[in-house]
Protein backbone atom coordinates (compact mmCIF):
# COMPACT_ATOMS: atom_id res chain seq x y z
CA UNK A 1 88.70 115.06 123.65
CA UNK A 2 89.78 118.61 124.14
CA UNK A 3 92.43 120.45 121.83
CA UNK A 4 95.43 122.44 123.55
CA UNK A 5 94.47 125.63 125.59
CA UNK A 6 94.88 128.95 124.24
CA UNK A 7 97.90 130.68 125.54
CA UNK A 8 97.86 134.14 125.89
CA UNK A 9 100.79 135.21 124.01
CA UNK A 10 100.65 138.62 125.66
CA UNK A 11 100.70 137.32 129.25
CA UNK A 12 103.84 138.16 131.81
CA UNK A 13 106.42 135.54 131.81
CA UNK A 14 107.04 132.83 134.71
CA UNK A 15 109.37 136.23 136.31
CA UNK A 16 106.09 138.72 135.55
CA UNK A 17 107.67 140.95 132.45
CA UNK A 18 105.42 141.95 130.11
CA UNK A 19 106.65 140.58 126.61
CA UNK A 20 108.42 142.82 124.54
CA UNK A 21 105.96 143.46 121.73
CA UNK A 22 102.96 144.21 124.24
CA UNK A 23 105.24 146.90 125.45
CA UNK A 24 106.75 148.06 122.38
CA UNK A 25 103.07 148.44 120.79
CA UNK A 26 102.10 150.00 124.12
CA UNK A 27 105.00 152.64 123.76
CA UNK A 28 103.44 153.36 120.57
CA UNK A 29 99.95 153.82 121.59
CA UNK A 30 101.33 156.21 124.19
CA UNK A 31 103.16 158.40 122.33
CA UNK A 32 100.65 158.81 119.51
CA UNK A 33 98.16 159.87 122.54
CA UNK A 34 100.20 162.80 123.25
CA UNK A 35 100.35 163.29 119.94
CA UNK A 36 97.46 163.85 118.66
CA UNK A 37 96.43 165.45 122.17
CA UNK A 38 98.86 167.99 121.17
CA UNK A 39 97.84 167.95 117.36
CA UNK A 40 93.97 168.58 118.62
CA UNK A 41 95.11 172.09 119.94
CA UNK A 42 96.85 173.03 116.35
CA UNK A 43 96.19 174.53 113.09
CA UNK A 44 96.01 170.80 112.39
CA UNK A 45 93.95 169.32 114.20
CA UNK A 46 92.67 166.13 112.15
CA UNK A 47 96.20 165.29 111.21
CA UNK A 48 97.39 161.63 112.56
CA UNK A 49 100.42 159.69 113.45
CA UNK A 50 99.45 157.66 110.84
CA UNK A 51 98.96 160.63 108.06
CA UNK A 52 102.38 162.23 109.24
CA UNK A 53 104.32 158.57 109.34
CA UNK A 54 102.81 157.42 106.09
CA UNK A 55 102.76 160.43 104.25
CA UNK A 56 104.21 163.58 104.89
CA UNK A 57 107.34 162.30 105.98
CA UNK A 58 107.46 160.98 102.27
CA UNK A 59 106.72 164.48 101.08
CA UNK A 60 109.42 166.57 100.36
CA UNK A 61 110.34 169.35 97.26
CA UNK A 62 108.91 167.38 94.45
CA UNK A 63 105.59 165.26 93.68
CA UNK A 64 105.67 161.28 94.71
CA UNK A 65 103.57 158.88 93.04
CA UNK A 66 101.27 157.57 95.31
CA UNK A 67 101.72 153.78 94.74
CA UNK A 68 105.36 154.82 95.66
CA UNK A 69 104.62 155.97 98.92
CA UNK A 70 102.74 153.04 99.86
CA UNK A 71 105.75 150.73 98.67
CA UNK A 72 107.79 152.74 101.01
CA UNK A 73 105.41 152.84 104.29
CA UNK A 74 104.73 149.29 103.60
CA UNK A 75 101.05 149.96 103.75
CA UNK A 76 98.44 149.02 101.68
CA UNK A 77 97.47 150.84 98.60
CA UNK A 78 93.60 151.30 99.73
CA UNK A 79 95.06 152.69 103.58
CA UNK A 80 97.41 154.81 101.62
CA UNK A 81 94.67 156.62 99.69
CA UNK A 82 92.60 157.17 102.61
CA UNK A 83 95.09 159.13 104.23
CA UNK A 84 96.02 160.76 100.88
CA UNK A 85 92.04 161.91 100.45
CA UNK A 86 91.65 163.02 104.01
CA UNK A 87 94.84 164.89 103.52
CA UNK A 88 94.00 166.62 100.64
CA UNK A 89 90.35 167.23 101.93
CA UNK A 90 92.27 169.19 104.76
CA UNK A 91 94.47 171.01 102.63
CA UNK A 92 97.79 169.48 102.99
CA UNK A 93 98.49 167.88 99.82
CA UNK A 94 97.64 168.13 96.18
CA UNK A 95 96.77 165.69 93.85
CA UNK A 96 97.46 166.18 89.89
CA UNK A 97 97.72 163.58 87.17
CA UNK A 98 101.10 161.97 86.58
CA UNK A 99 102.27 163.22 83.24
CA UNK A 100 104.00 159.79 82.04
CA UNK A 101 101.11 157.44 83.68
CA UNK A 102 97.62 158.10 82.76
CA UNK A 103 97.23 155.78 85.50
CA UNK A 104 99.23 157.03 88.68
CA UNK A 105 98.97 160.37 91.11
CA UNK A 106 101.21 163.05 92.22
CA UNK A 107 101.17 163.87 95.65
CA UNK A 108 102.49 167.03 96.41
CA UNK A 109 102.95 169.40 99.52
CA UNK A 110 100.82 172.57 99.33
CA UNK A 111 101.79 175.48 101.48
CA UNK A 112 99.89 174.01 104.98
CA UNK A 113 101.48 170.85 104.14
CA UNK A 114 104.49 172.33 105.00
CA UNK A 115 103.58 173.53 107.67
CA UNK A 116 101.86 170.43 109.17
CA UNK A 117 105.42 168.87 108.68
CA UNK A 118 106.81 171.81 110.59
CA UNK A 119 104.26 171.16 113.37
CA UNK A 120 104.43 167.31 113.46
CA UNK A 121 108.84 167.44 113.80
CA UNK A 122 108.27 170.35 116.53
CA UNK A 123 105.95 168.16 118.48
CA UNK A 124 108.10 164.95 117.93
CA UNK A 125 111.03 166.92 119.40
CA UNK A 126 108.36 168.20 122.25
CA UNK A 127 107.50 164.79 123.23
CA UNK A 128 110.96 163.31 123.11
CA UNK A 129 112.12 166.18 125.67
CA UNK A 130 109.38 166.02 127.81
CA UNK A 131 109.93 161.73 127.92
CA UNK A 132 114.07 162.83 128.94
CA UNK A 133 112.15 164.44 131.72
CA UNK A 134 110.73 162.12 132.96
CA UNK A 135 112.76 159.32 132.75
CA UNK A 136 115.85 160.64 132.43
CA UNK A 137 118.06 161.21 129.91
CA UNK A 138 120.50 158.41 129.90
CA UNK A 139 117.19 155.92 129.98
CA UNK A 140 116.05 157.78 127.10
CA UNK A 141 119.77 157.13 125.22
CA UNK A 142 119.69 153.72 125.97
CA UNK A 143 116.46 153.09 124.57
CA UNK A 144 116.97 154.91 121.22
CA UNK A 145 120.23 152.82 120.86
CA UNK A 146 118.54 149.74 121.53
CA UNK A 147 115.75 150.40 118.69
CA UNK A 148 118.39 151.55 116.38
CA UNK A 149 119.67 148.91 116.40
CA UNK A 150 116.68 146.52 116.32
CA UNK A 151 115.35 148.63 113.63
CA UNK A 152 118.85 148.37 111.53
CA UNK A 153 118.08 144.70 110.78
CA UNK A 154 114.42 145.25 109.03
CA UNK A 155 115.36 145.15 105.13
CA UNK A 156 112.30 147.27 104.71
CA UNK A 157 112.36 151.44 105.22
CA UNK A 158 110.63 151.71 107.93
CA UNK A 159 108.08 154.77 108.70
């Protein structure tokens, strides 16, 4: 006797709309496409979504601990230190020894660091005009205020 079928949880709906998630993750996917097509052409071109999300936008004046970070992104500890290491291969961050735990790292900005965060809020402004463009922008206002306000009800800081 045969189970249940499989449903395809990304399928349209009985009216055809793709469900929300599919098109929220494929939002995603399309802006970081343009942005790292734009990032390619940069002084930075191995930087990431993922590198600027998770890390730099934790970055500021002084030195985070790393294990701090990744409590804030909500990502693990090993993903975390990948990005850190590629970072810091690339010149963007520096790691030192936490002076009151043996144990934990400081991740600081260096002086491209900066820069890189420069770069990445330019081209997130870039890509935000160009999509009022395109779309228009009263469709673009209406869907920032509609994830504001889906994103005000997580209870963790998003990235």
């Amino acid at each position: 006797m045969a189970g249940p079928q499989p449903i395809d949880v990304c399928a349209a709906d009985d009216a055809g709309r793709a469900p929300l998630p599919r098109l929220l993750a494929e939002a995603e996917a399309v802006f970081a496409i343009e942005f790292d097509r734009r990032m390619r052409t940069s002084e930075f071109p191995s930087l990431s979504l993922a590198h600027a999300r998770n890390v730099l936008r934790q970055l500021g004046d002084e030195p985070r601990r790393a294990s701090d970070i990744a409590t804030d992104c909500g990502v693990s500890k090993q993903a975390l230190s990948q990005q850190i290491a590629h970072l810091e291969q690339t010149g963007l961050v520096r790691i030192v020894p936490d002076p009151t735990d043996a144990r934990a790292r400081l991740v600081t900005l260096t002086e491209a660091g900066i820069r890189a965060q420069h770069l990445v809020r330019t081209l997130f402004v870039e890509i935000e005009r160009d999509w009022a463009g395109e779309f228009g922008e009263d469709d673009l206002a209406a869907l920032r205020r509609v994830l504001q306000a889906l994103s005000g009800r997580r209870r963790v800081k998003p990235c």
